[in-house]
PDB file of N, CA and C in Angstrom:
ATOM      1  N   UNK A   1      42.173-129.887  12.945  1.00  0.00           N
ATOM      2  CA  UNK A   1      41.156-129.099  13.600  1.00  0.00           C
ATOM      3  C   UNK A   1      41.160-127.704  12.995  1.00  0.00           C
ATOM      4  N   UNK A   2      39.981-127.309  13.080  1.00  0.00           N
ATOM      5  CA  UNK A   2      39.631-125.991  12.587  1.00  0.00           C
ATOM      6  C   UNK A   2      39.671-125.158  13.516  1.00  0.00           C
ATOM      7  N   UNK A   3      40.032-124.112  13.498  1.00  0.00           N
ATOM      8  CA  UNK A   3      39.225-123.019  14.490  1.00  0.00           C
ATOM      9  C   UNK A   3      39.300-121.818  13.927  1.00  0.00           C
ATOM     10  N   UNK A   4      37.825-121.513  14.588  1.00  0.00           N
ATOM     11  CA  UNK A   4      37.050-119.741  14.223  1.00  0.00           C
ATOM     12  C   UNK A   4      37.113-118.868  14.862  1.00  0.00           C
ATOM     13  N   UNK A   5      37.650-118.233  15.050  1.00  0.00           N
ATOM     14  CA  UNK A   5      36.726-117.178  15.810  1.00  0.00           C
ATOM     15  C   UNK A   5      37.733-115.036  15.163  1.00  0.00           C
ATOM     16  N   UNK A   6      37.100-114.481  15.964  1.00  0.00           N
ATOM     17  CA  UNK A   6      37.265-113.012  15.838  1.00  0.00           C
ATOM     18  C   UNK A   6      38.297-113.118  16.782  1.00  0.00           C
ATOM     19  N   UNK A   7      38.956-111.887  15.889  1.00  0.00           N
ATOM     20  CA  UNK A   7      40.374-111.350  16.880  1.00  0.00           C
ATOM     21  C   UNK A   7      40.192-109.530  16.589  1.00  0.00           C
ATOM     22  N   UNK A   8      39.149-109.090  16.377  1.00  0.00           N
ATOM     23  CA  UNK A   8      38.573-108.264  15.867  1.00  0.00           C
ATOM     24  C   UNK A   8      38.458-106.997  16.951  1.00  0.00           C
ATOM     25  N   UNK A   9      38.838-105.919  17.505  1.00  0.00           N
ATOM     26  CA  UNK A   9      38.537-105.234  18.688  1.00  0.00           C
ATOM     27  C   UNK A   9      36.998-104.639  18.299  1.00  0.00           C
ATOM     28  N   UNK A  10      36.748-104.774  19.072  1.00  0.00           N
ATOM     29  CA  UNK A  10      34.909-103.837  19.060  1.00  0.00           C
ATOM     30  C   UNK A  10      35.034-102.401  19.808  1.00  0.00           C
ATOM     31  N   UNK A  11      34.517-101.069  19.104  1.00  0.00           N
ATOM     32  CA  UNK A  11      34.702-100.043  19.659  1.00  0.00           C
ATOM     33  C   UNK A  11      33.533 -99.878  20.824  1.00  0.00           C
ATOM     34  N   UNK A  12      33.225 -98.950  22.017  1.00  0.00           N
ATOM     35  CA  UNK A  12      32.070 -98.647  22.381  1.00  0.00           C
ATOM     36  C   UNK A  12      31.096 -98.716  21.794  1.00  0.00           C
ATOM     37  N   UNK A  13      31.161 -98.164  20.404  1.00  0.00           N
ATOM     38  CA  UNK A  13      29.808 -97.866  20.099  1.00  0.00           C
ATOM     39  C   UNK A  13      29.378 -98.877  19.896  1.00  0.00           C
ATOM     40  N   UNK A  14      30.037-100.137  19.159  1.00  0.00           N
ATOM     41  CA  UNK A  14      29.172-101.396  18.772  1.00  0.00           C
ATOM     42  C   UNK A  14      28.484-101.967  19.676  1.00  0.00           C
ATOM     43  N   UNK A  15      29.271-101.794  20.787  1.00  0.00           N
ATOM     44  CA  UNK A  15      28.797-102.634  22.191  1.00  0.00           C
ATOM     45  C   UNK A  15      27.747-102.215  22.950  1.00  0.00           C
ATOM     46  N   UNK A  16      27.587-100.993  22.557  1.00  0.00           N
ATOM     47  CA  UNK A  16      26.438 -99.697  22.926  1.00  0.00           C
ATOM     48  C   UNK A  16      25.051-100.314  22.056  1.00  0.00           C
ATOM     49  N   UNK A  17      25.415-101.358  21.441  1.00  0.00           N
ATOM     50  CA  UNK A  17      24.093-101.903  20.345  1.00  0.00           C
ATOM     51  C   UNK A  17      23.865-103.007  21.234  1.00  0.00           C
ATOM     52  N   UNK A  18      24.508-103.518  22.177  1.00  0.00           N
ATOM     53  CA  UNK A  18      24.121-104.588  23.428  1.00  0.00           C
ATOM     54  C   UNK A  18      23.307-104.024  24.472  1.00  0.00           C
ATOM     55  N   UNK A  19      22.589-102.789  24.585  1.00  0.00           N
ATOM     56  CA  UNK A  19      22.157-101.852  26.008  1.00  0.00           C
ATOM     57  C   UNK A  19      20.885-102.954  26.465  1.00  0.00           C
ATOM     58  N   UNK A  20      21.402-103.759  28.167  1.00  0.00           N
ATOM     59  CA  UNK A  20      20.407-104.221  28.543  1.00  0.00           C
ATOM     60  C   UNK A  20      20.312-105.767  27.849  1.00  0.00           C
ATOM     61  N   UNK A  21      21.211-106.105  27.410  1.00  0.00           N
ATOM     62  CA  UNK A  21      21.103-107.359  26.984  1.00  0.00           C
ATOM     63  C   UNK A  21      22.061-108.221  27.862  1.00  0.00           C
ATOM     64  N   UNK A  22      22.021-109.932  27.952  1.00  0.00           N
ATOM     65  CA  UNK A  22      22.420-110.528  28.636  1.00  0.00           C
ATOM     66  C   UNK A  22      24.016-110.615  27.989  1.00  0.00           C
ATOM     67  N   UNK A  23      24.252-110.218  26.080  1.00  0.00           N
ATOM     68  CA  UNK A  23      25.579-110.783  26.047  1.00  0.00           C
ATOM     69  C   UNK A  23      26.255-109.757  26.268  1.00  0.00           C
ATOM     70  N   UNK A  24      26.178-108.287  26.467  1.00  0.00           N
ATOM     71  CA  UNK A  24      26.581-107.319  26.754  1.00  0.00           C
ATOM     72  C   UNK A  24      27.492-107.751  27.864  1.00  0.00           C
ATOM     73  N   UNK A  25      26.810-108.801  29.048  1.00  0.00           N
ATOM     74  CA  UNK A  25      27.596-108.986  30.285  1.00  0.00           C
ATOM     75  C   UNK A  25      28.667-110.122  30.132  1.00  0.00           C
ATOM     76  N   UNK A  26      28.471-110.346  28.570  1.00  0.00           N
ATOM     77  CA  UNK A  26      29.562-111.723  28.614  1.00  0.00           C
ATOM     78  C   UNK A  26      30.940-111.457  28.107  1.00  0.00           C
ATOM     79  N   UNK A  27      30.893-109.505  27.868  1.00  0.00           N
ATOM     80  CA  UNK A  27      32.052-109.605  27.007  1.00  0.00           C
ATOM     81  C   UNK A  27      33.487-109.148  27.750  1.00  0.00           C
ATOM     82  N   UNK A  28      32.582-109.006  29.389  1.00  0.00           N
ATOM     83  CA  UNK A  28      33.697-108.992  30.291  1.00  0.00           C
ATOM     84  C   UNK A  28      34.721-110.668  30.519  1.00  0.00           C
ATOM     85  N   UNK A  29      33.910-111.371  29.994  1.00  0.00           N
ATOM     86  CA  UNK A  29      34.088-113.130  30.814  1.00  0.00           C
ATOM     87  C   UNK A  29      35.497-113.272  29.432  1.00  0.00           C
ATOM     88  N   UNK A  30      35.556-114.762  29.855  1.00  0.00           N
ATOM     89  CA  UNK A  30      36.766-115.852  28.494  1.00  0.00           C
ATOM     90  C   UNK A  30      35.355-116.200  27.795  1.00  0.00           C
ATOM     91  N   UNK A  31      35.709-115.935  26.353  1.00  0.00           N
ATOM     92  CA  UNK A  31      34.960-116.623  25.530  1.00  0.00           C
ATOM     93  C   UNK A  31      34.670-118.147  25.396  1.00  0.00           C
ATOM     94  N   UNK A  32      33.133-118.047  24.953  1.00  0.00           N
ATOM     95  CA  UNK A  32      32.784-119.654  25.524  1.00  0.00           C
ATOM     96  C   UNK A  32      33.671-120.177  24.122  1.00  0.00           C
ATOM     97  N   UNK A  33      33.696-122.022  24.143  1.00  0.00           N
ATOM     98  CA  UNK A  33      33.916-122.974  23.306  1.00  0.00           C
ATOM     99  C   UNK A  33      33.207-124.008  22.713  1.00  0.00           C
ATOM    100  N   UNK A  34      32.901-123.467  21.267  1.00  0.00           N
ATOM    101  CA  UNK A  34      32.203-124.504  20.943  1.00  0.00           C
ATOM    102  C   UNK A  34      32.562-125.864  20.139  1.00  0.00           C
ATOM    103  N   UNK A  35      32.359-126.769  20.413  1.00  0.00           N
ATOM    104  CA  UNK A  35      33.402-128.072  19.829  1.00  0.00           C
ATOM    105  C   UNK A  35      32.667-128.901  18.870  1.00  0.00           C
ATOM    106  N   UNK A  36      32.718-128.710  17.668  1.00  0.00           N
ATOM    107  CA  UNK A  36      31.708-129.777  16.433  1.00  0.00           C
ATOM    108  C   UNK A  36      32.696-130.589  16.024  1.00  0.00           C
ATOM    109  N   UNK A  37      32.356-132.243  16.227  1.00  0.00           N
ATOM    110  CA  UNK A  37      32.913-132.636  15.612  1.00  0.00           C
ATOM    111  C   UNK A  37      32.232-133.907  14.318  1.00  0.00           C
ATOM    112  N   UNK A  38      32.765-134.160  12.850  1.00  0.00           N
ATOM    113  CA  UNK A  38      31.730-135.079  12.470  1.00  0.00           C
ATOM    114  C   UNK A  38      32.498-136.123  11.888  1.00  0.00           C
ATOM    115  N   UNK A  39      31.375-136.609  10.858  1.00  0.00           N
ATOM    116  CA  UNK A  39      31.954-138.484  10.718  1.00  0.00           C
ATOM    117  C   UNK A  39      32.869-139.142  11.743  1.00  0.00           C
ATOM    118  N   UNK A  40      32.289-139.263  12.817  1.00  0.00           N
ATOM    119  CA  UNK A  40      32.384-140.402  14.005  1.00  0.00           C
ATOM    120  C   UNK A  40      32.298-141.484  13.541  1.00  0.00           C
ATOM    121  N   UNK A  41      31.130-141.770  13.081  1.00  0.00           N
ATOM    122  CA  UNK A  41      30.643-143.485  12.269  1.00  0.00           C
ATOM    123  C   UNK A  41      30.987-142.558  10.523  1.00  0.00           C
ATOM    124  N   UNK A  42      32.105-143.220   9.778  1.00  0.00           N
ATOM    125  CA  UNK A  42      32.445-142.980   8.325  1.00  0.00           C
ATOM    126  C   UNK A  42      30.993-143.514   7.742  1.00  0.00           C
ATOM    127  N   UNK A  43      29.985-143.700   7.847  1.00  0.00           N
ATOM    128  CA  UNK A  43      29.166-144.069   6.873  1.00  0.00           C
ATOM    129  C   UNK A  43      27.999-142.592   7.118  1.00  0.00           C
ATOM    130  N   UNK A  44      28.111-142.038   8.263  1.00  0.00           N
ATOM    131  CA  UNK A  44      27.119-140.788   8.096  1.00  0.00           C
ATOM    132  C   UNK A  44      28.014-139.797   7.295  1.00  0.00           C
ATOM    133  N   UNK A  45      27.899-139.735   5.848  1.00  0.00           N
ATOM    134  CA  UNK A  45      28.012-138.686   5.332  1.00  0.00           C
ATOM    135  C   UNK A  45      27.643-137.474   5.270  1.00  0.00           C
ATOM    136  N   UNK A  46      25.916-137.002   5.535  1.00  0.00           N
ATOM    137  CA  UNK A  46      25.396-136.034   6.060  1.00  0.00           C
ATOM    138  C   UNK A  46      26.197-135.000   6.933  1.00  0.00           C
ATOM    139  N   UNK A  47      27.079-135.684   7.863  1.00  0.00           N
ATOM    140  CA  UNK A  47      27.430-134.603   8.898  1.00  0.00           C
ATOM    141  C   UNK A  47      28.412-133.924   8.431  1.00  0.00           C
ATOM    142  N   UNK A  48      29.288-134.249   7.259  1.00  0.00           N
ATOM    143  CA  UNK A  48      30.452-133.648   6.680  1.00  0.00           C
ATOM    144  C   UNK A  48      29.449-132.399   5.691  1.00  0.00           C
ATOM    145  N   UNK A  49      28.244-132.388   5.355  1.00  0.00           N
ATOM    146  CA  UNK A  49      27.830-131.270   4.578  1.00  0.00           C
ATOM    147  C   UNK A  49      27.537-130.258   5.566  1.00  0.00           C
ATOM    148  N   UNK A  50      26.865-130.742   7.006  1.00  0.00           N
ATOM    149  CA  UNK A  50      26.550-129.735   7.724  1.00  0.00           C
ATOM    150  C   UNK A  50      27.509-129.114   8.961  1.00  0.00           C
ATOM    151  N   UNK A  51      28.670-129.869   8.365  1.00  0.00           N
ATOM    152  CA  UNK A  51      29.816-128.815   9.506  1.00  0.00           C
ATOM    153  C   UNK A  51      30.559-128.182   8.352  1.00  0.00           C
ATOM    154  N   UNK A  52      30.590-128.592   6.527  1.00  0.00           N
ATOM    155  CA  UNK A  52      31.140-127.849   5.848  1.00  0.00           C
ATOM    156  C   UNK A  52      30.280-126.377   5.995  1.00  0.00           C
ATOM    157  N   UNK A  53      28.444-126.269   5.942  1.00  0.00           N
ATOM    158  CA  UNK A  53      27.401-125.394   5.814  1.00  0.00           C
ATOM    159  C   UNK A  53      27.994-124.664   7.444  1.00  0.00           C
ATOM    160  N   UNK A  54      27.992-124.942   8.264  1.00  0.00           N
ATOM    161  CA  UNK A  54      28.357-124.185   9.533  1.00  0.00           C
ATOM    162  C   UNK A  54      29.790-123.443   9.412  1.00  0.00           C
ATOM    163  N   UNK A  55      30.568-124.099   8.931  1.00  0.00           N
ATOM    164  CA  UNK A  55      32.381-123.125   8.416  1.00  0.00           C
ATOM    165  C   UNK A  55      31.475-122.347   7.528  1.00  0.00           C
ATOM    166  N   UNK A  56      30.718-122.219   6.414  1.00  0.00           N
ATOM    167  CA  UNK A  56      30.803-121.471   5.589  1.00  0.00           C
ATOM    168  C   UNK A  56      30.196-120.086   6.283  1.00  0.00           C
ATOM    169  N   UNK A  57      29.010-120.996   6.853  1.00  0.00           N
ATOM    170  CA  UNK A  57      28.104-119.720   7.241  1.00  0.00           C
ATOM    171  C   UNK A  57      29.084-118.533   8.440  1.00  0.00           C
ATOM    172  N   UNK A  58      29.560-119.581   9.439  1.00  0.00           N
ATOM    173  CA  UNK A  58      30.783-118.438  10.236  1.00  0.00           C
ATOM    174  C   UNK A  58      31.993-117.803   9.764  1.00  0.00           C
ATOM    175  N   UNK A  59      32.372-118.127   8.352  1.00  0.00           N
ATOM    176  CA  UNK A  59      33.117-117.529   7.564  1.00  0.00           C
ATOM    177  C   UNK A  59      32.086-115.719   6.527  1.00  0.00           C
ATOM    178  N   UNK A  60      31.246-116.312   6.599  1.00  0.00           N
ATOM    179  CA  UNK A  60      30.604-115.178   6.325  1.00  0.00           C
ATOM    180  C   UNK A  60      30.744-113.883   6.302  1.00  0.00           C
ATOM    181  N   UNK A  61      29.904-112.815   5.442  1.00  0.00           N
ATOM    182  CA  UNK A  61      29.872-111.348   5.883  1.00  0.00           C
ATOM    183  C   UNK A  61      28.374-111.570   6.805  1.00  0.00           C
ATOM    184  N   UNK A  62      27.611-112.799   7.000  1.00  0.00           N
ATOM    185  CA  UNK A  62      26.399-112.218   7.601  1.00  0.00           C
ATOM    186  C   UNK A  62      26.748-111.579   9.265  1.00  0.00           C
ATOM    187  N   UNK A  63      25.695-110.544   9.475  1.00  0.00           N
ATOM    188  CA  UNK A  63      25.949-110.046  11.021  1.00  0.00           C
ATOM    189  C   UNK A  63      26.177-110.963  12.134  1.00  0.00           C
ATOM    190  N   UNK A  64      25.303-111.787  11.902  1.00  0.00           N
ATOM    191  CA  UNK A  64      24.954-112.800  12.815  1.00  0.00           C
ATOM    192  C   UNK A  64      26.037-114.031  13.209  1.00  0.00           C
ATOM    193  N   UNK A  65      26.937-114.367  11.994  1.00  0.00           N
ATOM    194  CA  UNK A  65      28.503-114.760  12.257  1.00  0.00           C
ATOM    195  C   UNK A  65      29.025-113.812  12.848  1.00  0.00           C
ATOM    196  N   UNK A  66      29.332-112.352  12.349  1.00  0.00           N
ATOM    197  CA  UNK A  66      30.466-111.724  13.057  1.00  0.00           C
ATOM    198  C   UNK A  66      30.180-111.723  14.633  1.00  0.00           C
ATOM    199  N   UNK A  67      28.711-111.718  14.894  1.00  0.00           N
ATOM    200  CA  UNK A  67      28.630-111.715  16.364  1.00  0.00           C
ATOM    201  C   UNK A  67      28.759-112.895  17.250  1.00  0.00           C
ATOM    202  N   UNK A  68      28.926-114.075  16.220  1.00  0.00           N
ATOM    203  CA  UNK A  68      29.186-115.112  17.047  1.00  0.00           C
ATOM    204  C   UNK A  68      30.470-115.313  16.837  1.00  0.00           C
ATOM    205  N   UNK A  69      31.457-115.140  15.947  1.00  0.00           N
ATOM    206  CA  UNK A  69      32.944-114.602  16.313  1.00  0.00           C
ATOM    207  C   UNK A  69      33.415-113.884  17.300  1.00  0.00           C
ATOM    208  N   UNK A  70      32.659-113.221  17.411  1.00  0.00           N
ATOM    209  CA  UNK A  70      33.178-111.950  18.592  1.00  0.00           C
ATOM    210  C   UNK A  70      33.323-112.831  19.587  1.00  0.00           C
ATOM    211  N   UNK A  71      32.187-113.262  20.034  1.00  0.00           N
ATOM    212  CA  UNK A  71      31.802-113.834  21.506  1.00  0.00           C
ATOM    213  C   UNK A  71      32.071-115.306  21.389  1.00  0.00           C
ATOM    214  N   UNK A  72      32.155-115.791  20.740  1.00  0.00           N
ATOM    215  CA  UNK A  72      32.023-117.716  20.445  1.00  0.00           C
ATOM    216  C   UNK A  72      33.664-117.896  20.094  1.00  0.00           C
ATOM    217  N   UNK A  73      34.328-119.077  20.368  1.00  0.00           N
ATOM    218  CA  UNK A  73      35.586-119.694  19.804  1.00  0.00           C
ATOM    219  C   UNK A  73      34.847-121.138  19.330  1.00  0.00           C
ATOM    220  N   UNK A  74      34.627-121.080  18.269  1.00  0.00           N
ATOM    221  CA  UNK A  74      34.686-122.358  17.546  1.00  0.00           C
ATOM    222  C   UNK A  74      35.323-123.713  17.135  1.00  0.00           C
ATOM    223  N   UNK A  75      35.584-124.965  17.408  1.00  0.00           N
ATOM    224  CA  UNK A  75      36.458-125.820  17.060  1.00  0.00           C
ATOM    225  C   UNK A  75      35.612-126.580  16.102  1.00  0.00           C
ATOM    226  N   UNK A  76      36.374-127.139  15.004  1.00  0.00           N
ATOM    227  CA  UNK A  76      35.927-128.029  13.803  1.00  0.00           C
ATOM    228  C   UNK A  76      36.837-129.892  13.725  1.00  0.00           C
ATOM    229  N   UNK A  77      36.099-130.537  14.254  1.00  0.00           N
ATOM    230  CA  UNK A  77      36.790-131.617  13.136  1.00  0.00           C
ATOM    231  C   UNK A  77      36.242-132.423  12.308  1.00  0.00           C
ATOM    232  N   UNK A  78      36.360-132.166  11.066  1.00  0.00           N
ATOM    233  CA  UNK A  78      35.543-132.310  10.177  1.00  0.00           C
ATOM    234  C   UNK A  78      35.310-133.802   9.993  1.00  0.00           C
ATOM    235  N   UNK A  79      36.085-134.841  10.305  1.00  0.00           N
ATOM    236  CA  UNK A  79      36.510-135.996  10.060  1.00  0.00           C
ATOM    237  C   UNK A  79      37.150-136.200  11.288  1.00  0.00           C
ATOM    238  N   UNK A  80      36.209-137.474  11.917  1.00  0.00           N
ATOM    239  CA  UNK A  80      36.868-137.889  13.014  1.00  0.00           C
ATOM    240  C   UNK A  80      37.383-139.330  12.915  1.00  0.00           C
ATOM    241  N   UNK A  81      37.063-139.861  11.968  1.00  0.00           N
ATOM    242  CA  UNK A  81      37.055-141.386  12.051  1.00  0.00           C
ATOM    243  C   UNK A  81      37.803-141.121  10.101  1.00  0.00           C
ATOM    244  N   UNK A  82      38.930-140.772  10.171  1.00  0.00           N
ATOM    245  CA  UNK A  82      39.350-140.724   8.563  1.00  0.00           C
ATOM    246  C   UNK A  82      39.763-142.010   7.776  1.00  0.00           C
ATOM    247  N   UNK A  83      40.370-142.821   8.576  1.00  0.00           N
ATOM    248  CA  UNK A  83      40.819-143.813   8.679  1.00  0.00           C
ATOM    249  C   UNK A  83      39.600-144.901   8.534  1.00  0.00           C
ATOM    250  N   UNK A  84      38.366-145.021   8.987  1.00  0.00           N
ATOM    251  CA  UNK A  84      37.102-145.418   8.802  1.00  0.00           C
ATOM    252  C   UNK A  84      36.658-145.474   7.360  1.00  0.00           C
ATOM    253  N   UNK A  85      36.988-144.212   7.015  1.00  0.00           N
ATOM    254  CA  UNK A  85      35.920-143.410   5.752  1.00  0.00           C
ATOM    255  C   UNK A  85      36.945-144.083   4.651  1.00  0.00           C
ATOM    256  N   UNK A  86      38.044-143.765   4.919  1.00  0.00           N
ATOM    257  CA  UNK A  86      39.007-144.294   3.987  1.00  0.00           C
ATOM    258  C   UNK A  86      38.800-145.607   3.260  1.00  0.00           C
ATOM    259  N   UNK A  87      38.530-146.756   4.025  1.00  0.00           N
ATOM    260  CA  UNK A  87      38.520-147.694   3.937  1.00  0.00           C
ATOM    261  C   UNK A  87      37.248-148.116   3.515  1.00  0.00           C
ATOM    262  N   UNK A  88      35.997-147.375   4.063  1.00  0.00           N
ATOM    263  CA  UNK A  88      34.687-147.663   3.559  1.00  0.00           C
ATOM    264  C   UNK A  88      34.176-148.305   4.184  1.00  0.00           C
ATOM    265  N   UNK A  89      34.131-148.343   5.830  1.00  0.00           N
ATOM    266  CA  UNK A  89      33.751-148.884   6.958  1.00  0.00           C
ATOM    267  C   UNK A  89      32.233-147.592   7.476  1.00  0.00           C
ATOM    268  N   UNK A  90      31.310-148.843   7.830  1.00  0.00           N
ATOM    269  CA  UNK A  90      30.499-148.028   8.148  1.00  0.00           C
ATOM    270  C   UNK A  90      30.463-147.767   9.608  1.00  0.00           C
ATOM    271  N   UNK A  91      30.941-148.474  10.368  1.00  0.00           N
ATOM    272  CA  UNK A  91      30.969-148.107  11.733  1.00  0.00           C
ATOM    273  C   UNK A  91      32.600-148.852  12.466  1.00  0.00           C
TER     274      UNK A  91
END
């Protein structure tokens, strides 16, 4: 398993860029969890490009990752069925 997220402290001022917004009120709460997991059935290959494209993109410098670091905990398993894929089983 993978996991993402920020361990990053945020000063006032950044948070001062939340004025009046709903996540402003979330950064009192536990950060939510988000859980991706892919190749369930080893024959959808597709889903291993688009949870590699989702690590990359939350690995990022874009803004829009760091803010879902901040606030988001991410889980990855990239391969759920390895043992499937291995073998060349499609379901």
């Amino acid at each position: 398993m993978v996991t993402i997220e920020s361990e990053e402290k945020w000063t006032e001022e950044q948070y001062e860029t939340f004025e009046n917004n709903p996540i402003k009120k979330q950064t009192k709460k536990k950060k939510k969890i988000v859980f991706v997991g892919a190749r369930v059935h080893p024959g959808e290959t597709p889903s291993s490009y688009v949870c590699q494209g989702m690590i990359n993109f939350l690995l990022s410098d874009n803004p829009v990752a760091k803010i879902l670091r901040h606030f988001v905990t991410f889980k990855f398993i990239p391969m759920l069925n390895p043992d499937g894929v291995f073998v060349g089983n499609y379901r």
